[in-house]
N, C-alpha and C. Protein backbone atom coordinates (compact mmCIF):
# COMPACT_ATOMS: atom_id res chain seq x y z
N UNK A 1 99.73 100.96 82.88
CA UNK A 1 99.10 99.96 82.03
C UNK A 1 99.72 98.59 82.31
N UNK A 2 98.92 97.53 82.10
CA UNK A 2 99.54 95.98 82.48
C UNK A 2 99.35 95.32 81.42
N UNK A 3 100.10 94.86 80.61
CA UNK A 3 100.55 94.01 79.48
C UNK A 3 99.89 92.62 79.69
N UNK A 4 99.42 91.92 78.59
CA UNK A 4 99.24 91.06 78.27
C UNK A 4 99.73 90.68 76.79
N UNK A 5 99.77 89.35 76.79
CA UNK A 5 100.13 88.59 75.60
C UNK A 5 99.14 87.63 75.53
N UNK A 6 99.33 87.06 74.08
CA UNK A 6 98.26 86.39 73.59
C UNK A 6 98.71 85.61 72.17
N UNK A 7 97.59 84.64 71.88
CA UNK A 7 98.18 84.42 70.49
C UNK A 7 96.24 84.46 70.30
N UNK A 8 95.84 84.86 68.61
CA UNK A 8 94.85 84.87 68.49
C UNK A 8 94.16 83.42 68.07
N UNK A 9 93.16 83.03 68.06
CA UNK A 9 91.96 81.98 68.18
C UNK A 9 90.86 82.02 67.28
N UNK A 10 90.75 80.96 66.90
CA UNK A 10 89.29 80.74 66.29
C UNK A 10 87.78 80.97 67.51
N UNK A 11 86.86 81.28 67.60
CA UNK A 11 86.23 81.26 68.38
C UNK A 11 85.03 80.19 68.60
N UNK A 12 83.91 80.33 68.96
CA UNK A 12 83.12 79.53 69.07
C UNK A 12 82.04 79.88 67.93
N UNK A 13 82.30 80.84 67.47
CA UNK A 13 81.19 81.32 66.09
C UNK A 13 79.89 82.16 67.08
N UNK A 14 79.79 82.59 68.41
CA UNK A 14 78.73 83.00 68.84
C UNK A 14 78.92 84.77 69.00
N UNK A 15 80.27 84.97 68.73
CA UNK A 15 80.38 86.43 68.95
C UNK A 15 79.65 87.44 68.65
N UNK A 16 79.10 87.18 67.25
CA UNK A 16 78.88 88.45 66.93
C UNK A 16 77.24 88.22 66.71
N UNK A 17 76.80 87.46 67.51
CA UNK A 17 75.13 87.50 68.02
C UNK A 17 75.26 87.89 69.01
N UNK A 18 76.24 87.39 70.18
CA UNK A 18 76.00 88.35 71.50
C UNK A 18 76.28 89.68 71.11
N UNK A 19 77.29 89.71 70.30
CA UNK A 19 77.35 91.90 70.67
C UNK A 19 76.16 92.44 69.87
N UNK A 20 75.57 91.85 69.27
CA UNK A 20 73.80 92.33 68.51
C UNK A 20 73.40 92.47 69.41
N UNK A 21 73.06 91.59 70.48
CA UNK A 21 72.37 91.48 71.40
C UNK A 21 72.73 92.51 72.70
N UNK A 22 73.98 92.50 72.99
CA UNK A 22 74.28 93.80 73.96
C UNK A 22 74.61 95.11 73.07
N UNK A 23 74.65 95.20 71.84
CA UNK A 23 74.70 96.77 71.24
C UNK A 23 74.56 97.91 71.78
N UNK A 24 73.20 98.02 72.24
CA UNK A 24 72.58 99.20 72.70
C UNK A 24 73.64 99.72 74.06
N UNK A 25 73.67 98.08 74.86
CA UNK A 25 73.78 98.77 76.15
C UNK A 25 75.61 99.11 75.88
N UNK A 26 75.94 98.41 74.91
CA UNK A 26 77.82 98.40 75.15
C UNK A 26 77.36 100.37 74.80
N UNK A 27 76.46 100.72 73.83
CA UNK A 27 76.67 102.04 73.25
C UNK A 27 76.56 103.45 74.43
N UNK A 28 75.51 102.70 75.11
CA UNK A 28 75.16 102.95 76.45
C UNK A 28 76.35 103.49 77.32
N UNK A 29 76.13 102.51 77.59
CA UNK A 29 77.10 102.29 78.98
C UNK A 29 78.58 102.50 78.64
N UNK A 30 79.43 101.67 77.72
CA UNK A 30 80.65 101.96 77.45
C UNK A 30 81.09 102.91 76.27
N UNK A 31 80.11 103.77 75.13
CA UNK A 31 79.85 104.48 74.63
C UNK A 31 81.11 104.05 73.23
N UNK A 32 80.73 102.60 72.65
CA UNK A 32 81.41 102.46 71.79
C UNK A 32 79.80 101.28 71.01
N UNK A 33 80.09 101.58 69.59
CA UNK A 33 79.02 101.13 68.65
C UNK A 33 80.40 99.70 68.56
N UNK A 34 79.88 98.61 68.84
CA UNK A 34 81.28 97.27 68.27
C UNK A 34 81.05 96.77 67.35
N UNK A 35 82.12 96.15 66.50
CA UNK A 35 82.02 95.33 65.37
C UNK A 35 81.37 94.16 65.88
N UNK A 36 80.31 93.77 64.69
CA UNK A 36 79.72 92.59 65.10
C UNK A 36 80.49 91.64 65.28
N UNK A 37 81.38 91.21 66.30
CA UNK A 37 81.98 89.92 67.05
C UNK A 37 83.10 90.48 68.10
N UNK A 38 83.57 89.23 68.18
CA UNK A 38 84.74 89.25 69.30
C UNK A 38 85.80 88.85 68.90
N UNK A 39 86.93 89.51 69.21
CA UNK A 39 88.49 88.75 68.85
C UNK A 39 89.16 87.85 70.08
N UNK A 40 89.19 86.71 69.76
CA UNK A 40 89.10 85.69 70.72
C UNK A 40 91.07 85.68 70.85
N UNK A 41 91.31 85.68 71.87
CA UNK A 41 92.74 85.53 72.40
C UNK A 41 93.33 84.32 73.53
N UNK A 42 93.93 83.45 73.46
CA UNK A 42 94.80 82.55 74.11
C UNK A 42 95.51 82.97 74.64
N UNK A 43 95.65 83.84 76.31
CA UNK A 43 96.68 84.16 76.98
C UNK A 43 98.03 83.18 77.35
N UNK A 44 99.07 83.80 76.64
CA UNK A 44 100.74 83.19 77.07
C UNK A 44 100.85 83.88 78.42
N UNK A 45 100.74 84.87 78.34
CA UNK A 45 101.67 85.57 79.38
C UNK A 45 100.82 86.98 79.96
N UNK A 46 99.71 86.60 81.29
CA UNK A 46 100.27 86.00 81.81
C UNK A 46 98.92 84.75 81.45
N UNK A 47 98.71 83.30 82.31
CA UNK A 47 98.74 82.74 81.34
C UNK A 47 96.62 82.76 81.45
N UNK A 48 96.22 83.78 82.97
CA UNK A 48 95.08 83.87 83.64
C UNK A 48 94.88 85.64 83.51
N UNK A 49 93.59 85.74 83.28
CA UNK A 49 93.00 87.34 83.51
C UNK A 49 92.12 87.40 84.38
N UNK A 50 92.48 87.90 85.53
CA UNK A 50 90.88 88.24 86.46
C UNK A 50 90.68 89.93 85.94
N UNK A 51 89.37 89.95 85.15
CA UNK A 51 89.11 91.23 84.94
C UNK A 51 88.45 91.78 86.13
N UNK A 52 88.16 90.94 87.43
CA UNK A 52 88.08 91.56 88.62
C UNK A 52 88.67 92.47 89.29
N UNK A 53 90.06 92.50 88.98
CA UNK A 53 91.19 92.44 89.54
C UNK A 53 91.62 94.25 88.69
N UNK A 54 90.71 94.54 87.81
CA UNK A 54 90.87 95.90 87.70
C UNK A 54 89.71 96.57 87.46
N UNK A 55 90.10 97.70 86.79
CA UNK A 55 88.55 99.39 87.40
C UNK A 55 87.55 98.64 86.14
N UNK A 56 86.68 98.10 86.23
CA UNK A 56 85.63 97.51 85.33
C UNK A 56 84.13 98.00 85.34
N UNK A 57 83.54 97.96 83.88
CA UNK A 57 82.31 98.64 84.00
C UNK A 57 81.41 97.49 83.68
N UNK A 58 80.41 97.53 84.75
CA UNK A 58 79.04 96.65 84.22
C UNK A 58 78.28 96.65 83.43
N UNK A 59 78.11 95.92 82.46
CA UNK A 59 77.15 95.46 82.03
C UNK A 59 75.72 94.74 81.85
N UNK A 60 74.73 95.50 82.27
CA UNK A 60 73.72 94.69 82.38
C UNK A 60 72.79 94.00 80.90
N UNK A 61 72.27 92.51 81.35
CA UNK A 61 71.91 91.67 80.00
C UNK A 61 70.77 92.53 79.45
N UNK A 62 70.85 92.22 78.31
CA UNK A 62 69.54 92.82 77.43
C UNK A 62 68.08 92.07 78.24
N UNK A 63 68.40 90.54 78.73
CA UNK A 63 66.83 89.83 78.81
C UNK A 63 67.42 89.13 79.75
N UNK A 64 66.58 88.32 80.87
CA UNK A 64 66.97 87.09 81.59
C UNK A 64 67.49 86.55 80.83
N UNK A 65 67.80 86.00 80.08
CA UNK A 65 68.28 85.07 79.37
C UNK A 65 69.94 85.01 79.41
N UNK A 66 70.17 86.09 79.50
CA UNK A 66 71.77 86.48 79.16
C UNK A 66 71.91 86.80 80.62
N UNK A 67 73.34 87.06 80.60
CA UNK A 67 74.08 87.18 82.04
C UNK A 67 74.72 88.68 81.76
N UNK A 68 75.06 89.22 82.60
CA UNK A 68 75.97 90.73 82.93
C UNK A 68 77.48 90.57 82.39
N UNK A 69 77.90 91.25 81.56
CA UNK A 69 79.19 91.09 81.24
C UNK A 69 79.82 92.51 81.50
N UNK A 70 81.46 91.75 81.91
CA UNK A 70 82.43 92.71 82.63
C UNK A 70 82.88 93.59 81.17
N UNK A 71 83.43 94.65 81.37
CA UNK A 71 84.29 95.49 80.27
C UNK A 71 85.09 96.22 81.11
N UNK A 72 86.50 95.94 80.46
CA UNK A 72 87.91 96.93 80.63
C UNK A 72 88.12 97.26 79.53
N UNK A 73 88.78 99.05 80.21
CA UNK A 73 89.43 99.82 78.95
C UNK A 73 90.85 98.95 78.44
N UNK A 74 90.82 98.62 77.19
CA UNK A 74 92.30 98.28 77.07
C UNK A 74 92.79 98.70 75.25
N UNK A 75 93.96 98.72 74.79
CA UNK A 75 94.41 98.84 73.51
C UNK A 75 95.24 97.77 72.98
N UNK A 76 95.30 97.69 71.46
CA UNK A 76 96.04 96.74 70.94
C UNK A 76 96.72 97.37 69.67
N UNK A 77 97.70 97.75 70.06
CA UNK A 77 98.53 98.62 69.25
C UNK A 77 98.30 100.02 69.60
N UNK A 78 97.47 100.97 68.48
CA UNK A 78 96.67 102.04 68.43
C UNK A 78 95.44 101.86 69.31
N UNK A 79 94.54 101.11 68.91
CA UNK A 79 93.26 100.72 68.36
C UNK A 79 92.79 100.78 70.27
N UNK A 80 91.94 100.99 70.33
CA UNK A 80 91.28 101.08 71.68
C UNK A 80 90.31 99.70 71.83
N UNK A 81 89.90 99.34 72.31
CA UNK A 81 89.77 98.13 72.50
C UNK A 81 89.07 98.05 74.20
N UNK A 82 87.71 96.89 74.08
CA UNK A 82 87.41 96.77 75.47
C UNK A 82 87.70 94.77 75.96
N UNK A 83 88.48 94.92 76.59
CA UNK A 83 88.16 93.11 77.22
C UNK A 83 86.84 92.93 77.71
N UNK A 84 86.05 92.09 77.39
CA UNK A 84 84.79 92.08 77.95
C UNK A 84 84.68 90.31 78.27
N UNK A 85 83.92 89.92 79.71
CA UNK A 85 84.08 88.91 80.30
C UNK A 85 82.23 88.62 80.57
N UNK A 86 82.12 87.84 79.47
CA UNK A 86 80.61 87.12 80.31
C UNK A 86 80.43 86.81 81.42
N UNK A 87 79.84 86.90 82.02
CA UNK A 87 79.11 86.25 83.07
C UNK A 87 78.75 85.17 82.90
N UNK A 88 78.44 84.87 82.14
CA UNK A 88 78.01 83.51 81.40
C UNK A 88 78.52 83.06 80.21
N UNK A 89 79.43 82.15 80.35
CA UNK A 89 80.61 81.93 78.89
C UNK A 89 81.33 80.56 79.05
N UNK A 90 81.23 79.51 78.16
CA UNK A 90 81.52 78.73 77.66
C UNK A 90 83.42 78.77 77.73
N UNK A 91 83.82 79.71 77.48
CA UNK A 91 85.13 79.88 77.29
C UNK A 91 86.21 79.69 78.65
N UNK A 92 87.52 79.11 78.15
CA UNK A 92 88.24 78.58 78.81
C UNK A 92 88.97 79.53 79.67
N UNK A 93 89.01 79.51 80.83
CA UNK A 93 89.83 80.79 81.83
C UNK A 93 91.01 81.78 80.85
N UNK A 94 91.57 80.72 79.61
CA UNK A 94 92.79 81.40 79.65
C UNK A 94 92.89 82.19 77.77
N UNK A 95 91.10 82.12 77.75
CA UNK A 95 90.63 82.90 76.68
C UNK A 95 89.89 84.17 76.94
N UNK A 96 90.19 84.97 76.28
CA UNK A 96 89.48 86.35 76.53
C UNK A 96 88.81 86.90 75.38
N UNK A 97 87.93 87.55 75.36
CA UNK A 97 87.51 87.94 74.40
C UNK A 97 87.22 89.98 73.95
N UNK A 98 87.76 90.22 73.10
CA UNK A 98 87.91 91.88 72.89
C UNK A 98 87.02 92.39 71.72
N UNK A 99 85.98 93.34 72.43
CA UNK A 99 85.33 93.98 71.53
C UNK A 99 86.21 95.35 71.08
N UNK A 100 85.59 96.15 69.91
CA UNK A 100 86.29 97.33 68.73
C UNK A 100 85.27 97.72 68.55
N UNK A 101 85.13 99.06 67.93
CA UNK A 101 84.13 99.57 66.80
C UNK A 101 84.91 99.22 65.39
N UNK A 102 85.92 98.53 65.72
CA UNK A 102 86.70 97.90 64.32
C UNK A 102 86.70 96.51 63.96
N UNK A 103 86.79 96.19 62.63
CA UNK A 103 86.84 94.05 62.53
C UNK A 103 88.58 94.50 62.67
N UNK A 104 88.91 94.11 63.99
CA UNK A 104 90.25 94.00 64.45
C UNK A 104 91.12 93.20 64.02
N UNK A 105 90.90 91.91 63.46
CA UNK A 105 91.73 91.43 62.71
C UNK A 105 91.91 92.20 61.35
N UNK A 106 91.17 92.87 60.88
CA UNK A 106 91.30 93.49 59.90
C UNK A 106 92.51 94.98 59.89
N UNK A 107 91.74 95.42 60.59
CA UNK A 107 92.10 96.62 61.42
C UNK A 107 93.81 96.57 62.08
N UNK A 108 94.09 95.36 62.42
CA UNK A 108 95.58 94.99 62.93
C UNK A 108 96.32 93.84 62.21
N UNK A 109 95.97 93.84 60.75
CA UNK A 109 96.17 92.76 60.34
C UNK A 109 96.72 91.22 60.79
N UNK A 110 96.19 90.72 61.55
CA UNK A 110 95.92 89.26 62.13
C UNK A 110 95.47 88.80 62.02
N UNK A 111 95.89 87.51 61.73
CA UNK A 111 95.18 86.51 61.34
C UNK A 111 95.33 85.12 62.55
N UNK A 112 94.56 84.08 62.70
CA UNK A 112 95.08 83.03 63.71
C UNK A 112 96.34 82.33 63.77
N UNK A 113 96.61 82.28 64.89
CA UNK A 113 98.08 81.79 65.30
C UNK A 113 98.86 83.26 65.72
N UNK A 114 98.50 84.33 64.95
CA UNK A 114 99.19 85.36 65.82
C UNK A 114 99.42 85.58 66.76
N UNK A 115 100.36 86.47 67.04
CA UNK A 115 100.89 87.14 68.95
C UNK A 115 100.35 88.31 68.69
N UNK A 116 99.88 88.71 69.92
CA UNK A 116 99.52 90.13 69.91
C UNK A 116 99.74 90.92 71.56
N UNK A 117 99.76 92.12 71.77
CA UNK A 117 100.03 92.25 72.78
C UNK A 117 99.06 93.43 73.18
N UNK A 118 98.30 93.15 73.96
CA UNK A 118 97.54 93.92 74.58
C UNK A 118 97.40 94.33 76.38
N UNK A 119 97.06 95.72 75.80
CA UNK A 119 97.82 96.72 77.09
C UNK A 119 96.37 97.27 77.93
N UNK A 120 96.18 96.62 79.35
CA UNK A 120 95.39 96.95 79.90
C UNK A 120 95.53 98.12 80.92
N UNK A 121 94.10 99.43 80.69
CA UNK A 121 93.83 100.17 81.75
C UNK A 121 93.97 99.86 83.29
N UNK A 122 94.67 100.45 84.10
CA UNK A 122 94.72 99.85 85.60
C UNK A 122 93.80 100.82 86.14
């Protein structure tokens, strides 16, 4: 497994229309129902993620409209957890964003400004 760090983030408020929108296929394809949004993370350390760079499952868009997004297996604490990487995303290289079938801040009690450390599938 390869470690990451993070501190958590406010997001852009669009999360949890895209995972409406990919539902089916995340249930599909990565065989997890997600909480409607994303837990948005500020990588410290290290301070870049190429989710290229490990075993990743595709995602194809619900409509032209949307783009293919990447998913890795990864955990945050217990909690299983997928990194998932738009294809098409507004977001800054050194933000990532993690879907749950849990509201993960809830679920790991965090709130913004937190550290968290999340442990990626190789």
């Amino acid at each position: 497994m390869h470690r990451l760090k993070g501190r958590i983030v406010t997001g852009l408020g669009e999360g949890s229309r895209y995972v409406y929108q990919y539902r089916d296929r995340f249930l599909r394809i990565i065989g997890i129902n997600p909480y409607p949004g994303t837990l948005n993370i500020e990588l410290i350390e290290p301070r870049f993620f190429n989710i290229e760079d490990y075993k990743y499952i595709e995602v194809d868009p619900p409509s032209q409209v949307y783009g293919k997004v990447l998913a890795v297996k990864a955990r945050i604490k217990n909690i299983p957890v997928y990194i998932i990487k738009p294809l098409k995303t507004r977001h800054a290289l050194n933000i990532i964003e993690v879907i749950s079938e849990h509201n993960l801040r809830e679920s790991l009690g965090v709130k913004t400004g937190d550290v968290v450390e999340i442990y990626v599938e190789d």
